[in-house]
N, C-alpha and C. Protein backbone atom coordinates (compact mmCIF):
# COMPACT_ATOMS: atom_id res chain seq x y z
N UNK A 1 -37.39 92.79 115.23
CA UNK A 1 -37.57 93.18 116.63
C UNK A 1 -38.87 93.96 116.81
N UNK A 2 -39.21 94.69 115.94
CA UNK A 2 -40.29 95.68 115.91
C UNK A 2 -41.49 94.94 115.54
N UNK A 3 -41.57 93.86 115.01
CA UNK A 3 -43.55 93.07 114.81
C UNK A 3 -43.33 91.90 116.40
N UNK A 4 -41.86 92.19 117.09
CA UNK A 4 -42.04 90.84 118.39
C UNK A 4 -42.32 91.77 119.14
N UNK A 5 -42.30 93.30 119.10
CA UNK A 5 -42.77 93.89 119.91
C UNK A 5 -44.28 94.13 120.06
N UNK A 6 -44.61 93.83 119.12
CA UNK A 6 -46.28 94.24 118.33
C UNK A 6 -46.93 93.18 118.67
N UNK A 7 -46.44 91.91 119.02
CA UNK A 7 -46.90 90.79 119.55
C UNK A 7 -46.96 90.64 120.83
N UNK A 8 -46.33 91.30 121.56
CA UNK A 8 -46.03 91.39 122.83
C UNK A 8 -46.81 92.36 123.45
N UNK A 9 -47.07 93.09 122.90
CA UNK A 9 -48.46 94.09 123.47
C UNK A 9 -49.89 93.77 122.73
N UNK A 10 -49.73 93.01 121.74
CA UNK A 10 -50.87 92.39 121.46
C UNK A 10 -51.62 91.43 122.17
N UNK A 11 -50.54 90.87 122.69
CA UNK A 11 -50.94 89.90 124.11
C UNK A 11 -51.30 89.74 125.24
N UNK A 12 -50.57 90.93 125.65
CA UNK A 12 -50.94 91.90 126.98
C UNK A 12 -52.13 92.67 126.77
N UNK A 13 -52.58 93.47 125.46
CA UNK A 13 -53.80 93.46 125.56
C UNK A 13 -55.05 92.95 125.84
N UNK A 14 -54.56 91.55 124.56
CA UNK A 14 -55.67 90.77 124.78
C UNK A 14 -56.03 90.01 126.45
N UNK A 15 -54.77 89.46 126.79
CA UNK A 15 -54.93 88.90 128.37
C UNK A 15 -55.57 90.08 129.51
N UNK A 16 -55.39 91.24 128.88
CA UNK A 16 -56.07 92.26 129.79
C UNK A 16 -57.25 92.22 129.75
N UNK A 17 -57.57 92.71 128.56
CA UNK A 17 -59.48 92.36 128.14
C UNK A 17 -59.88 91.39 128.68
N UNK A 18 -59.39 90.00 128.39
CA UNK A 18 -60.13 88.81 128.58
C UNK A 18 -60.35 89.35 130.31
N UNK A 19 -59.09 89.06 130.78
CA UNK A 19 -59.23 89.53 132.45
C UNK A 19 -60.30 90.40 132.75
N UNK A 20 -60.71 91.64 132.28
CA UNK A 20 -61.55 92.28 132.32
C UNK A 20 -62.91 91.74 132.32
N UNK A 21 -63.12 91.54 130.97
CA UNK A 21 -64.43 90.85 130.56
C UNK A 21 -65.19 89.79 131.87
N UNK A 22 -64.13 88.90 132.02
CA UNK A 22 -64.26 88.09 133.07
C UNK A 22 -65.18 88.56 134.41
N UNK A 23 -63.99 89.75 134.82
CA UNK A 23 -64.41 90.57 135.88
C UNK A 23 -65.86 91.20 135.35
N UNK A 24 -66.28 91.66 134.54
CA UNK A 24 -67.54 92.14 134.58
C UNK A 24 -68.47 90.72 134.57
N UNK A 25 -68.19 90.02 133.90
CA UNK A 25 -69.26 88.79 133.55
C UNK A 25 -69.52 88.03 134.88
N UNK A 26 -68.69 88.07 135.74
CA UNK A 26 -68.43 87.34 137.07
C UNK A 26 -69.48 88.54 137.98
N UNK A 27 -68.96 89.72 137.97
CA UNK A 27 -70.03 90.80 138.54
C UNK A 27 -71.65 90.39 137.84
N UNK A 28 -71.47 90.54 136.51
CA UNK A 28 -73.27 90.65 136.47
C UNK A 28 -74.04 88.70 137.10
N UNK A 29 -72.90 87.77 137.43
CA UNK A 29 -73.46 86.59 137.43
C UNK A 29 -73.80 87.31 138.82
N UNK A 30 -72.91 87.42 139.45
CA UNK A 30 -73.28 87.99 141.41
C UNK A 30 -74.02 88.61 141.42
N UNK A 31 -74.92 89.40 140.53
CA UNK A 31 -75.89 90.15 140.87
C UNK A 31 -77.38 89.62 140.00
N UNK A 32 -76.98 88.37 139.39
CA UNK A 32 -78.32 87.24 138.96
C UNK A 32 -78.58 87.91 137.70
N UNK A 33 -77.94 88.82 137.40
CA UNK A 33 -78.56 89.06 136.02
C UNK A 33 -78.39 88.04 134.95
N UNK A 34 -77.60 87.55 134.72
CA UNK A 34 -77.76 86.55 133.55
C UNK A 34 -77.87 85.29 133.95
N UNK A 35 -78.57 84.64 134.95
CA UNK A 35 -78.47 83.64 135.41
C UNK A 35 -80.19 83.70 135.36
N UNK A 36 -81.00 84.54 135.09
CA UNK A 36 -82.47 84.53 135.07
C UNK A 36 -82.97 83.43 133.74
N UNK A 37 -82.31 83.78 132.83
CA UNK A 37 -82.42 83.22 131.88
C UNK A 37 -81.54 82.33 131.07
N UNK A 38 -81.69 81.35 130.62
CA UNK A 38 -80.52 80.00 129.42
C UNK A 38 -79.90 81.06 128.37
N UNK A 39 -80.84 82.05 128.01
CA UNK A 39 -79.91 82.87 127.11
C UNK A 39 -79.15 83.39 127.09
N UNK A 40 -78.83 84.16 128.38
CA UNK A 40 -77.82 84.56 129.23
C UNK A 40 -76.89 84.18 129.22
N UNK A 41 -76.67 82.59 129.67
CA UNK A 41 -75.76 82.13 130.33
C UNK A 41 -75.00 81.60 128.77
N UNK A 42 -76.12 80.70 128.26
CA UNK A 42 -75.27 80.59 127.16
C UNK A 42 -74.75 81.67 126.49
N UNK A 43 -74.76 83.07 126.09
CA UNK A 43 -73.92 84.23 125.84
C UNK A 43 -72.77 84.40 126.71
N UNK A 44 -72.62 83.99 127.99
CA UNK A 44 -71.67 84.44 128.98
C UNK A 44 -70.80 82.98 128.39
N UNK A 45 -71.03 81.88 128.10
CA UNK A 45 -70.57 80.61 127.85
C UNK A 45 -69.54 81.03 126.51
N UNK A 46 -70.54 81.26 125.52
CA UNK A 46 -69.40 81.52 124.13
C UNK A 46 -68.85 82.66 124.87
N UNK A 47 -68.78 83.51 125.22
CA UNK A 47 -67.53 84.51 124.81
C UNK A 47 -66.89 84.49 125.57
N UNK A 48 -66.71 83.79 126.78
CA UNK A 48 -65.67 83.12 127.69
C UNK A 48 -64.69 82.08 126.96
N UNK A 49 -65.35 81.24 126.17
CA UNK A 49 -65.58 80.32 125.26
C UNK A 49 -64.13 81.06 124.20
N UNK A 50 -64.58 81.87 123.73
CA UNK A 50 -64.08 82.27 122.51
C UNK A 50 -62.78 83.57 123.20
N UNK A 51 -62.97 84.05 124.37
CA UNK A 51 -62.06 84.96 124.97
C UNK A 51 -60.61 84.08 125.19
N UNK A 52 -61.04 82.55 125.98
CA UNK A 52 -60.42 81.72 126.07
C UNK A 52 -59.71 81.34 124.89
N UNK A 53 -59.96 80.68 123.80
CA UNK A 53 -59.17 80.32 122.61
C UNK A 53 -58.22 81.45 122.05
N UNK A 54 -58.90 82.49 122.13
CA UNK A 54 -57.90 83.72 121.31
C UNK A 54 -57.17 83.81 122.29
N UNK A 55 -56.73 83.77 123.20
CA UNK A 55 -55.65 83.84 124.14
C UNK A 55 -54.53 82.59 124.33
N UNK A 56 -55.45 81.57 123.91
CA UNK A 56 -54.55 80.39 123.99
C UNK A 56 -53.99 80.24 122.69
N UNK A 57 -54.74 80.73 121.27
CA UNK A 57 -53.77 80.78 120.46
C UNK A 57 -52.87 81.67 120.11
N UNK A 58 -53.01 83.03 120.59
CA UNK A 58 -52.17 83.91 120.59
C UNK A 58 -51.32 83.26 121.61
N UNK A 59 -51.08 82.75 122.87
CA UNK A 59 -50.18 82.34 122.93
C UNK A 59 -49.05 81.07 122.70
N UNK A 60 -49.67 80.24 121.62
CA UNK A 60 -49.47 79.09 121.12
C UNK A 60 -48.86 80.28 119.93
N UNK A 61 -49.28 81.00 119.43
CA UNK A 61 -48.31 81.63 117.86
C UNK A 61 -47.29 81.89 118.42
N UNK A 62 -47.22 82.88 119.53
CA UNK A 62 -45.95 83.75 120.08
C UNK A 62 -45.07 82.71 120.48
N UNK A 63 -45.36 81.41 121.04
CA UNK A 63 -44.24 80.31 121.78
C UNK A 63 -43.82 79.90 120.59
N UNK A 64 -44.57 79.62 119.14
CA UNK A 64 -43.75 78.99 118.41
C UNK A 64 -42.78 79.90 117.68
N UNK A 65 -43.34 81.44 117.43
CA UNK A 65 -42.83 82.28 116.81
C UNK A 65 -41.01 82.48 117.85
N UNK A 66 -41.05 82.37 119.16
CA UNK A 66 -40.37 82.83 120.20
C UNK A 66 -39.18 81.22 119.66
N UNK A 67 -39.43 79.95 119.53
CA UNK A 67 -38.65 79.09 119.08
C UNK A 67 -38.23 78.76 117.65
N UNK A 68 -38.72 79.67 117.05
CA UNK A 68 -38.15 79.64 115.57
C UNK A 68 -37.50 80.69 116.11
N UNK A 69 -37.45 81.94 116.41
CA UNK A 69 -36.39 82.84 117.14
C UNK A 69 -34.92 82.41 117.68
N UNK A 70 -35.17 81.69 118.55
CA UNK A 70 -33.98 80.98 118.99
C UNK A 70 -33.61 79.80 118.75
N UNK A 71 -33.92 79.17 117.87
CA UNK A 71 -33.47 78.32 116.94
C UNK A 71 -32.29 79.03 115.79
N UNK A 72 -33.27 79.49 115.26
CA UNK A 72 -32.46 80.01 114.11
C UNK A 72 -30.94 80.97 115.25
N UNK A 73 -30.90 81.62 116.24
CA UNK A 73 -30.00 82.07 116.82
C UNK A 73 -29.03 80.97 117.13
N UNK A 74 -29.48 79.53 117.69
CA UNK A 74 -28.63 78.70 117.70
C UNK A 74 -27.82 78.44 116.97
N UNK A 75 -28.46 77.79 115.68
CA UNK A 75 -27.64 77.32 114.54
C UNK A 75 -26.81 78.49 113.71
């Protein structure tokens, strides 16, 4: 019970950050700062990029972790 809890705020963290991040990266695009330059954007690209995957696999572990859970409760 105690590491599904550790997962469960691990998640909520991370979906917070990402949310965050977002919100700033979305602010500095509205104000043209990283849109001056390709370098920019491609930096705003990966770590959207990569904010995105760690969230989708953290929640791809927890769904499978959550059905081996209730599986094994079934049987």
């Amino acid at each position: 019970m105690k590491n599904n809890l550790f997962d469960v705020v691990g998640m909520v963290l991370m979906l917070g950050i990402t949310v965050l991040m977002e919100i700033y990266f979305s602010a500095l695009f509205r104000l043209n700062v990283l849109m001056d330059n390709y370098i920019g954007v491609t930096i705003f690209g990966c770590i959207l990029v990569l904010l995105t995957a760690a969230v989708f696999s953290q929640v791809k572990y927890l769904l499978g972790k959550f059905r081996n859970a209730t599986h094994k409760q079934q049987v």
